[in-house]
Protein backbone atom coordinates (compact mmCIF):
# COMPACT_ATOMS: atom_id res chain seq x y z
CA UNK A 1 -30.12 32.97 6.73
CA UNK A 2 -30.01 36.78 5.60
CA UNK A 3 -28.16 39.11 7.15
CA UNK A 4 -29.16 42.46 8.50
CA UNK A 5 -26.96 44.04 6.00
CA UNK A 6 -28.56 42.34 3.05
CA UNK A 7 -31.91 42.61 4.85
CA UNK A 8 -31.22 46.29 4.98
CA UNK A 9 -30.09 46.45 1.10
CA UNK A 10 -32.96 45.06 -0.31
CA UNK A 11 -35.17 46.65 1.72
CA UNK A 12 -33.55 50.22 1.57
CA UNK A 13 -33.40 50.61 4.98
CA UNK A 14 -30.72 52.27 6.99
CA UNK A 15 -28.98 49.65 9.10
CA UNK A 16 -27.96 50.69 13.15
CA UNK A 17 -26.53 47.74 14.52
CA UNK A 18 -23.85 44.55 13.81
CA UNK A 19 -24.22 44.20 9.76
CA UNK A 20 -23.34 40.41 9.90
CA UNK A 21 -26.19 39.38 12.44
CA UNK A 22 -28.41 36.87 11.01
CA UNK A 23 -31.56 36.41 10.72
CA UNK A 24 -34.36 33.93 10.80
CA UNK A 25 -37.89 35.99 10.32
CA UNK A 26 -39.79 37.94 11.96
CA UNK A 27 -42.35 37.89 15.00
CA UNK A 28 -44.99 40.13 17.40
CA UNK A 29 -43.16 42.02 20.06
CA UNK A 30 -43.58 40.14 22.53
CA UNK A 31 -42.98 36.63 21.07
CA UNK A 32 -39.61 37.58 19.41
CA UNK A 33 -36.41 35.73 20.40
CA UNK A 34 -32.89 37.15 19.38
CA UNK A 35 -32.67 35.52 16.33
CA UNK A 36 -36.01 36.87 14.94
CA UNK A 37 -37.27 40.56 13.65
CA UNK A 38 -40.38 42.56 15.22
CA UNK A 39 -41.30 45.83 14.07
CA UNK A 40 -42.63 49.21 15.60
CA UNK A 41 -44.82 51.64 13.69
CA UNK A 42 -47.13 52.81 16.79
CA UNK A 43 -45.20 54.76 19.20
CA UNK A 44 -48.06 53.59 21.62
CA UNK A 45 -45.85 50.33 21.81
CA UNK A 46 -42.79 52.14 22.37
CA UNK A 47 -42.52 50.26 25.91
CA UNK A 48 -42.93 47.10 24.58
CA UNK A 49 -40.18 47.27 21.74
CA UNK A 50 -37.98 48.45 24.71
CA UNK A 51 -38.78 45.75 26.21
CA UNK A 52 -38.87 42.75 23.46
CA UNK A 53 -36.32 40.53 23.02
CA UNK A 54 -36.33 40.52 19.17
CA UNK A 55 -32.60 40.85 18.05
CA UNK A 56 -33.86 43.61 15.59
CA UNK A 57 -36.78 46.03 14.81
CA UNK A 58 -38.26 47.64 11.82
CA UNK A 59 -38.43 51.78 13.15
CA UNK A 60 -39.11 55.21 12.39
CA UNK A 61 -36.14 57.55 13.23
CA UNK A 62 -37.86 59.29 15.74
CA UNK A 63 -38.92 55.56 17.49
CA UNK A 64 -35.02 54.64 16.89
CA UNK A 65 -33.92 57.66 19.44
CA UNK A 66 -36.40 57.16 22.02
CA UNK A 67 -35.36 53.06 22.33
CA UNK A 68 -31.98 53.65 21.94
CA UNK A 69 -32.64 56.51 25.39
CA UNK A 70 -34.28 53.31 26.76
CA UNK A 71 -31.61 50.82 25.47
CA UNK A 72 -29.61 48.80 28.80
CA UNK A 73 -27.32 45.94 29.20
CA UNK A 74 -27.40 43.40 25.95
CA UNK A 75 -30.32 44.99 24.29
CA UNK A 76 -27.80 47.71 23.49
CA UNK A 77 -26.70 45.09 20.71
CA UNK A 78 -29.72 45.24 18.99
CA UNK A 79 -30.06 45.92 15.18
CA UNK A 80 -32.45 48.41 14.03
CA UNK A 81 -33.57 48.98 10.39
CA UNK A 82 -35.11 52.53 10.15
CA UNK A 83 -37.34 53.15 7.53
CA UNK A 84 -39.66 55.89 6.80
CA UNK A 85 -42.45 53.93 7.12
CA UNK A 86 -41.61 50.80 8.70
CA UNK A 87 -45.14 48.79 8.54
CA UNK A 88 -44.58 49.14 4.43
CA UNK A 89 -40.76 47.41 5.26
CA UNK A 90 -42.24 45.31 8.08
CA UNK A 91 -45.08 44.10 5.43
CA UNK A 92 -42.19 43.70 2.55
CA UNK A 93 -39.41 41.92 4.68
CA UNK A 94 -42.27 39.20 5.43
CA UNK A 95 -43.21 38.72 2.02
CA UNK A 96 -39.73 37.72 1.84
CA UNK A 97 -39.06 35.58 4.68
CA UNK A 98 -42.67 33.56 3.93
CA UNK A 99 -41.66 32.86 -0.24
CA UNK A 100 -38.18 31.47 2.09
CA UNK A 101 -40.47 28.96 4.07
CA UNK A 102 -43.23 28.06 1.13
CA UNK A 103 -41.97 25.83 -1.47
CA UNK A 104 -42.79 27.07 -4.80
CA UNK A 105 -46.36 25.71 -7.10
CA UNK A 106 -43.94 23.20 -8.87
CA UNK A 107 -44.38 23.43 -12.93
CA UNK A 108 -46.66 21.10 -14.70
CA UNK A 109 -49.92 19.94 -15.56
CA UNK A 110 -51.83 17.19 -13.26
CA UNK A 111 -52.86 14.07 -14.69
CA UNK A 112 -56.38 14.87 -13.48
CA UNK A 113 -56.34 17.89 -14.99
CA UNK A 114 -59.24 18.80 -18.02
CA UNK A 115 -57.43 21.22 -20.86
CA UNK A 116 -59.46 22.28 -23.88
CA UNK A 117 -56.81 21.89 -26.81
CA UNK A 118 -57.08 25.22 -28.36
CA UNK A 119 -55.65 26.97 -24.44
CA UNK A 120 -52.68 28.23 -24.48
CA UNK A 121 -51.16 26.50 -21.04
CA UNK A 122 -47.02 27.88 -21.25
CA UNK A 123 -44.86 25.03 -19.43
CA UNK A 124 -43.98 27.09 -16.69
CA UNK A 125 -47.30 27.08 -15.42
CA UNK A 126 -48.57 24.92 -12.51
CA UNK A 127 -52.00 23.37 -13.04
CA UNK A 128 -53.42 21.20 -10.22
CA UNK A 129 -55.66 18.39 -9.61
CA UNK A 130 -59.30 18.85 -11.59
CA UNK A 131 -58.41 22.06 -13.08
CA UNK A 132 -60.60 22.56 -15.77
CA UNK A 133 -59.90 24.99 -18.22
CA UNK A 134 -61.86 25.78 -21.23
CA UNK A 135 -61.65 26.48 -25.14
CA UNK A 136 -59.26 29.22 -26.01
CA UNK A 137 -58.24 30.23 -22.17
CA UNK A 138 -55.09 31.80 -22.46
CA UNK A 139 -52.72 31.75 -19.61
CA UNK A 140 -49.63 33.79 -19.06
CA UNK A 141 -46.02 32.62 -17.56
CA UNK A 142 -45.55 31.11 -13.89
CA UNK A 143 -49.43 31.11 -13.52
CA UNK A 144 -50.40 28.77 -10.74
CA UNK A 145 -54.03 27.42 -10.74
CA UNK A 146 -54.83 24.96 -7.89
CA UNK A 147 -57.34 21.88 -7.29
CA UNK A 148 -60.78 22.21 -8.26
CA UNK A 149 -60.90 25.32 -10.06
CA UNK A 150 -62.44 26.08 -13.26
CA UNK A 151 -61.43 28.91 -15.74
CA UNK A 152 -64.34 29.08 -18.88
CA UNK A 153 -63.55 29.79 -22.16
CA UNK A 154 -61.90 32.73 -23.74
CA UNK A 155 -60.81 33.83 -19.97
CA UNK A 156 -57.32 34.97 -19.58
CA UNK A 157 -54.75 35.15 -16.94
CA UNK A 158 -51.38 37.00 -17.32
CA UNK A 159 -48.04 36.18 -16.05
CA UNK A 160 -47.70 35.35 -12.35
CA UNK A 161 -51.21 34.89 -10.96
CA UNK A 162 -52.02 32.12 -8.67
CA UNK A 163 -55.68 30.80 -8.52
CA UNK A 164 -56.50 29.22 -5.45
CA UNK A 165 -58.81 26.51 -4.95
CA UNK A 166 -62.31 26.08 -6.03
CA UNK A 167 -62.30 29.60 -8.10
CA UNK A 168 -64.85 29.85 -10.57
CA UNK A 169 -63.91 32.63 -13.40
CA UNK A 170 -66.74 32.57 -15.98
CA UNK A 171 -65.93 33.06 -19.66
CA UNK A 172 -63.86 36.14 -21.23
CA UNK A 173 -62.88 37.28 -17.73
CA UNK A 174 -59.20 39.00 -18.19
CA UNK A 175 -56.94 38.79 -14.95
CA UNK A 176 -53.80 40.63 -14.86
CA UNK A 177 -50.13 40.05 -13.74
CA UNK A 178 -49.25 39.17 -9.98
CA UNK A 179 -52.95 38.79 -8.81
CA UNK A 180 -53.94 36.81 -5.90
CA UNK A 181 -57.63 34.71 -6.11
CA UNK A 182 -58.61 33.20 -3.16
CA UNK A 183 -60.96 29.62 -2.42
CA UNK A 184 -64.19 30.34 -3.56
CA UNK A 185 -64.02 33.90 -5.13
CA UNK A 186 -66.65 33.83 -8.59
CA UNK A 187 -65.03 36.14 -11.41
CA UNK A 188 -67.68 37.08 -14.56
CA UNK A 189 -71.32 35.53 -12.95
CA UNK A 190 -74.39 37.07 -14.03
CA UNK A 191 -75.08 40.60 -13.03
CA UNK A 192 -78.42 40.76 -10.69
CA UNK A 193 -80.09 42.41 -14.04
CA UNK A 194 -84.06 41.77 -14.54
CA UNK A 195 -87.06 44.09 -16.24
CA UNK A 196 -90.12 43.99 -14.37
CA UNK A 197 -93.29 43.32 -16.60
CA UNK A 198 -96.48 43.56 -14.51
CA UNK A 199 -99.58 43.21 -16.58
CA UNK A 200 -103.09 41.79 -15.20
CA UNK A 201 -101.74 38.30 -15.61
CA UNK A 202 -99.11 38.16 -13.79
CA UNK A 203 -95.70 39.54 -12.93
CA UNK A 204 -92.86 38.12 -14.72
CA UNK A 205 -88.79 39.80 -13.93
CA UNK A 206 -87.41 39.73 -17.88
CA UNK A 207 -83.70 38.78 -17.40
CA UNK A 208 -81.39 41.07 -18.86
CA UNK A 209 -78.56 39.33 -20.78
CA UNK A 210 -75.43 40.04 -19.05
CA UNK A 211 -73.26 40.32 -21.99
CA UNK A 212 -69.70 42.15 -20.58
CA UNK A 213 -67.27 40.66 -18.59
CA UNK A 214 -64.60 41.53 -16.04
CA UNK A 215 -61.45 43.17 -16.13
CA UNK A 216 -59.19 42.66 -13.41
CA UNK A 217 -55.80 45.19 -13.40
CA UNK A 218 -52.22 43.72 -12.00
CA UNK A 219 -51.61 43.21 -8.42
CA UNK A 220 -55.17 42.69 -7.93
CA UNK A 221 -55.47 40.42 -4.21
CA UNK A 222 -59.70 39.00 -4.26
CA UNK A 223 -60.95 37.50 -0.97
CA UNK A 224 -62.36 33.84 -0.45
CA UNK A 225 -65.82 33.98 -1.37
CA UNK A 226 -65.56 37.02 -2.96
CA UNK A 227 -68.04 37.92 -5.97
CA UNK A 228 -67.21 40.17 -9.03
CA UNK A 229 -70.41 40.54 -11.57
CA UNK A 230 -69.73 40.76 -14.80
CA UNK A 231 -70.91 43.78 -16.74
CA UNK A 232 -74.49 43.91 -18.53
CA UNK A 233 -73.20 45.10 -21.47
CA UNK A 234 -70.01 47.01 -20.32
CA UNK A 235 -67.71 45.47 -18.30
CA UNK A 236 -66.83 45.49 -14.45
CA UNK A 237 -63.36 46.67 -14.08
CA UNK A 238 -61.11 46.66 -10.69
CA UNK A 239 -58.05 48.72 -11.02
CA UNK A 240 -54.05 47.64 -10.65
CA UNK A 241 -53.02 47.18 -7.09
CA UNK A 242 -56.86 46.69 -5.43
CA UNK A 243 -57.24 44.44 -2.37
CA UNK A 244 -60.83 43.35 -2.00
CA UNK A 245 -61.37 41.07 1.26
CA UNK A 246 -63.87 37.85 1.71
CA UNK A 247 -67.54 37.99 1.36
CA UNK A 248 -67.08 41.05 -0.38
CA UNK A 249 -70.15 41.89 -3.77
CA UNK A 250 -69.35 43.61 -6.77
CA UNK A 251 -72.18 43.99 -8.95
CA UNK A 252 -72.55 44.56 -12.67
CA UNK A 253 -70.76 47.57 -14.46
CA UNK A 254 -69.14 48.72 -11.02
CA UNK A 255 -65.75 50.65 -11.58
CA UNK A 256 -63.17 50.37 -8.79
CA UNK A 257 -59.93 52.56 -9.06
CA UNK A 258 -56.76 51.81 -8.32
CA UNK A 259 -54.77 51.08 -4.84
CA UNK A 260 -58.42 50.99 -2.86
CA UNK A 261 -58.34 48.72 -0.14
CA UNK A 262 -62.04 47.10 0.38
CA UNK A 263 -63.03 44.61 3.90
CA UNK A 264 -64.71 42.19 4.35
CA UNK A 265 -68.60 41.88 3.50
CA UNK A 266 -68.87 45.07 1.60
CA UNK A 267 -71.03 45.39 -1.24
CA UNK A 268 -71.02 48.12 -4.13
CA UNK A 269 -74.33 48.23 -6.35
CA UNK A 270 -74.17 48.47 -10.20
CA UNK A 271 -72.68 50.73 -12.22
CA UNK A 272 -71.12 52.49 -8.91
CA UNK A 273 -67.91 54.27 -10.05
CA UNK A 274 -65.13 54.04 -7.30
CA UNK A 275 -61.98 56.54 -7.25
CA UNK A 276 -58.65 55.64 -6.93
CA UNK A 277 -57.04 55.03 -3.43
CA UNK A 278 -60.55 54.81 -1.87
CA UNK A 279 -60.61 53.06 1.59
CA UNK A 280 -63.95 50.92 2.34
CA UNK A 281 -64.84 49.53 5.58
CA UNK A 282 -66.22 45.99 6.44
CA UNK A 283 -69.78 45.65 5.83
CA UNK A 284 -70.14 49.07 4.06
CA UNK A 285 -72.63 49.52 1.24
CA UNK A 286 -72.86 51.49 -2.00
CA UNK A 287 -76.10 51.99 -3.59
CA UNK A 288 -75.88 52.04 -7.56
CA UNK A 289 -75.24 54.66 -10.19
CA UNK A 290 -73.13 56.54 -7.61
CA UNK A 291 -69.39 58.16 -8.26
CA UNK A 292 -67.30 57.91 -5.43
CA UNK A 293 -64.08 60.75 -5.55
CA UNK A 294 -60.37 59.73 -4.90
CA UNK A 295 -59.22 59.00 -1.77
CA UNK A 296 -62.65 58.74 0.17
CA UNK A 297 -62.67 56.60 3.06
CA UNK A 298 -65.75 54.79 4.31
CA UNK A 299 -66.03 53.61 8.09
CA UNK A 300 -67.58 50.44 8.60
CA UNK A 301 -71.23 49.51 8.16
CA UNK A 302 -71.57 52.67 6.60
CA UNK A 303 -74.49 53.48 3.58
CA UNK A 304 -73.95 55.79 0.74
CA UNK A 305 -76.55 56.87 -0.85
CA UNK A 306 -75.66 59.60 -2.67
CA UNK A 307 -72.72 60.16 -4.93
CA UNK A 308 -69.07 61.75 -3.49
CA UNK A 309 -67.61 64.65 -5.57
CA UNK A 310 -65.03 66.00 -3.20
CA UNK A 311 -62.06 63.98 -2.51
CA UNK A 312 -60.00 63.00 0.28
CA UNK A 313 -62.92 63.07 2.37
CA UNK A 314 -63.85 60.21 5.12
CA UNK A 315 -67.55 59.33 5.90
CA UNK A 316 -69.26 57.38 8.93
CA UNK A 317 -72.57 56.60 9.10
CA UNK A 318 -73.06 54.31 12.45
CA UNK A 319 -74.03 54.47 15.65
CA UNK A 320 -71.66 53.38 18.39
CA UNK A 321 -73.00 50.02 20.33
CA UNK A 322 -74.69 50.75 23.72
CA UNK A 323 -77.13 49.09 25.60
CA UNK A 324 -80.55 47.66 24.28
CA UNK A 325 -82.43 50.00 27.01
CA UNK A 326 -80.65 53.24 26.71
CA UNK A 327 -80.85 52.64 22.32
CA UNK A 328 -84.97 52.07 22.61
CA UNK A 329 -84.67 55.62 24.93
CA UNK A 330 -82.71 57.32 21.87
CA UNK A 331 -85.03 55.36 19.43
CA UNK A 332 -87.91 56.84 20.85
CA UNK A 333 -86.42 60.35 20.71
CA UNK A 334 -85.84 60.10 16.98
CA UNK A 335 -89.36 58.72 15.91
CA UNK A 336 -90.61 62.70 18.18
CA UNK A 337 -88.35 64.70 16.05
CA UNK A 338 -90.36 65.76 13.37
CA UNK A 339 -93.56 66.50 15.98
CA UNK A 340 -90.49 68.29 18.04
CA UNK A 341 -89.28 69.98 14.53
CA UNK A 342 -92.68 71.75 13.72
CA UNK A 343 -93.52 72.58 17.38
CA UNK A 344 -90.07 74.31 17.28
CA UNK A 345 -91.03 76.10 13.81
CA UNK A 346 -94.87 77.41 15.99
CA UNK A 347 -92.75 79.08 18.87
CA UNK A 348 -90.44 80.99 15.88
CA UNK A 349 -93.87 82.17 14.75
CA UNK A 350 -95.03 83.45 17.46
């Protein structure tokens, strides 16, 4: 078991407390026993860590002075790690304590396995049952690619990914180092790219050969189910350090920066250019051909339509829930606008 001293050292953290307490990992507020960690980055909760039996807590230095005010009896024993932003250590110190618990993706290739002989597969890798991987797939060091999945030719993966099961990445997709792929993600399908030919015969939707592929940057996390397009004839390229939640759709040629952070059942249209350090809500939607500055932020169920040129700026686009009867009242209200607009523009006449 760590101590908090070590805990504290790795984490660069400055330690308040016994240096030589142990440690087992960490747990919410109100679960945490002596022997575990809990963390505080709300002061809204400020009670509750007074109250919580955890035998340390992550804090801000402002947190640590108003527990230790509140501090009585044995909790006055407590360890504190203060950090400057203690979600960032809370988030870190857990990383930790789960690779403690989790037994490493053990090197080797399953005998059920399917391995074109001209991939490159390096020894230290860990391929699992029905793995199929294709001609001239090149995989880095320590990449881990689990049951089921299937990685097409000419695709490569650099050093440290793990591929969870049932992925599907399509042919010359690139991954980088340290990514994450979750069950059921689809890396490189078709774009949604068709030419409409209407003539007095018929109507026929040409497809478009989708002829780029993805790009995917290092320390790249992709939700289950998640679906990246590959390019028409450029390619679709998600920056280092993105995390893109389930359900989420990329479409063909989209750009996302780096560090953006996008939830669950978004979808960006094609050739949409996304900033870096852009924060996207669940179930928001991009139309295409749009640029999107740095450091937007996009509330949930939220439509853009129209590109963003300023950054740093946060848009919101929905309606609060309230009941069906008063929302058929406001309804009603919005279809009389414009016959309230031009009545409006008759009385500045006169």
């Amino acid at each position: 078991m760590p101590t908090a001293i070590e805990l504290a050292n790795q984490f660069q953290a400055s330690l308040v407390g016994e240096a030589s307490s142990p440690f087992v990992g960490l747990a919410p507020l109100e679960q945490a026993r002596p022997d575990q960690i809990s963390f505080l980055s709300n002061p809204l909760y400020r009670q509750q860590a007074s109250q919580s039996n955890a035998g340390a807590l992550i804090v801000s230095k402002s947190d640590l002075e108003f527990l230790q005010s509140q501090s009585a009896g044995a909790k006055e024993q407590r360890v504190y790690f203060v950090s400057q932003n203690p979600y960032a250590t809370f988030a870190r110190m857990a990383q930790y304590f789960a690779k403690q618990g989790t037994p490493a993706n053990v090197p080797g290739i399953h005998n059920s396995a399917v391995i074109d002989a001209t991939a490159i597969v390096p020894n230290s890798c860990h391929i699992g049952p029905f793995v199929q991987i294709g001609a001239g797939v090149k995989l880095g060091e320590r990449v881990s690619i689990l049951g089921n999945t299937t990685i097409a030719r000419n695709a490569q993966i650099a050093d440290d990914t793990v591929i969870y099961p049932n992925v599907s990445i399509y042919y010359g997709s690139s991954i980088g180092e340290r990514c994450i792929i979750h069950s059921g993600a689809v890396i490189g399908s078709d774009g949604f790219g068709f030419a409409p030919d209407f003539s007095a015969s018929g109507v026929e939707w040409v497809k478009i050969p989708q002829t780029g592929n993805v790009v995917i940057g290092n320390d790249v996390e992709i939700g289950a189910s998640t679906t990246i397009d590959r390019g028409a004839m450029s390619d679709t390229v998600i920056g280092a350090g993105t995390k893109i939640d389930n359900q989420v759709q990329i479409a063909h040629n989209v750009v996302i920066g780096n560090g953006c952070v996008i939830a669950g059942c978004a979808a960006i249209s094609g050739s949409t250019k996304i900033g870096n350090f852009c924060i996207i809500g669940g179930a928001a939607n991009f139309a295409g051909h749009l640029t999107i500055a740095d450091r937007t932020t996009v509330s949930g169920n939220t439509s853009i339509i129209r590109s963003i040129v300023e950054p740093g700026q946060h848009f919101t686009g929905v309606y609060p829930s309230m009941l069906h009867a008063a929302w058929e009242k406001n309804a009603a209200i919005l279809r009389g606008l414009d016959k309230i607009r031009q009545r409006l523009r008759l009385l500045d006449k006169k």
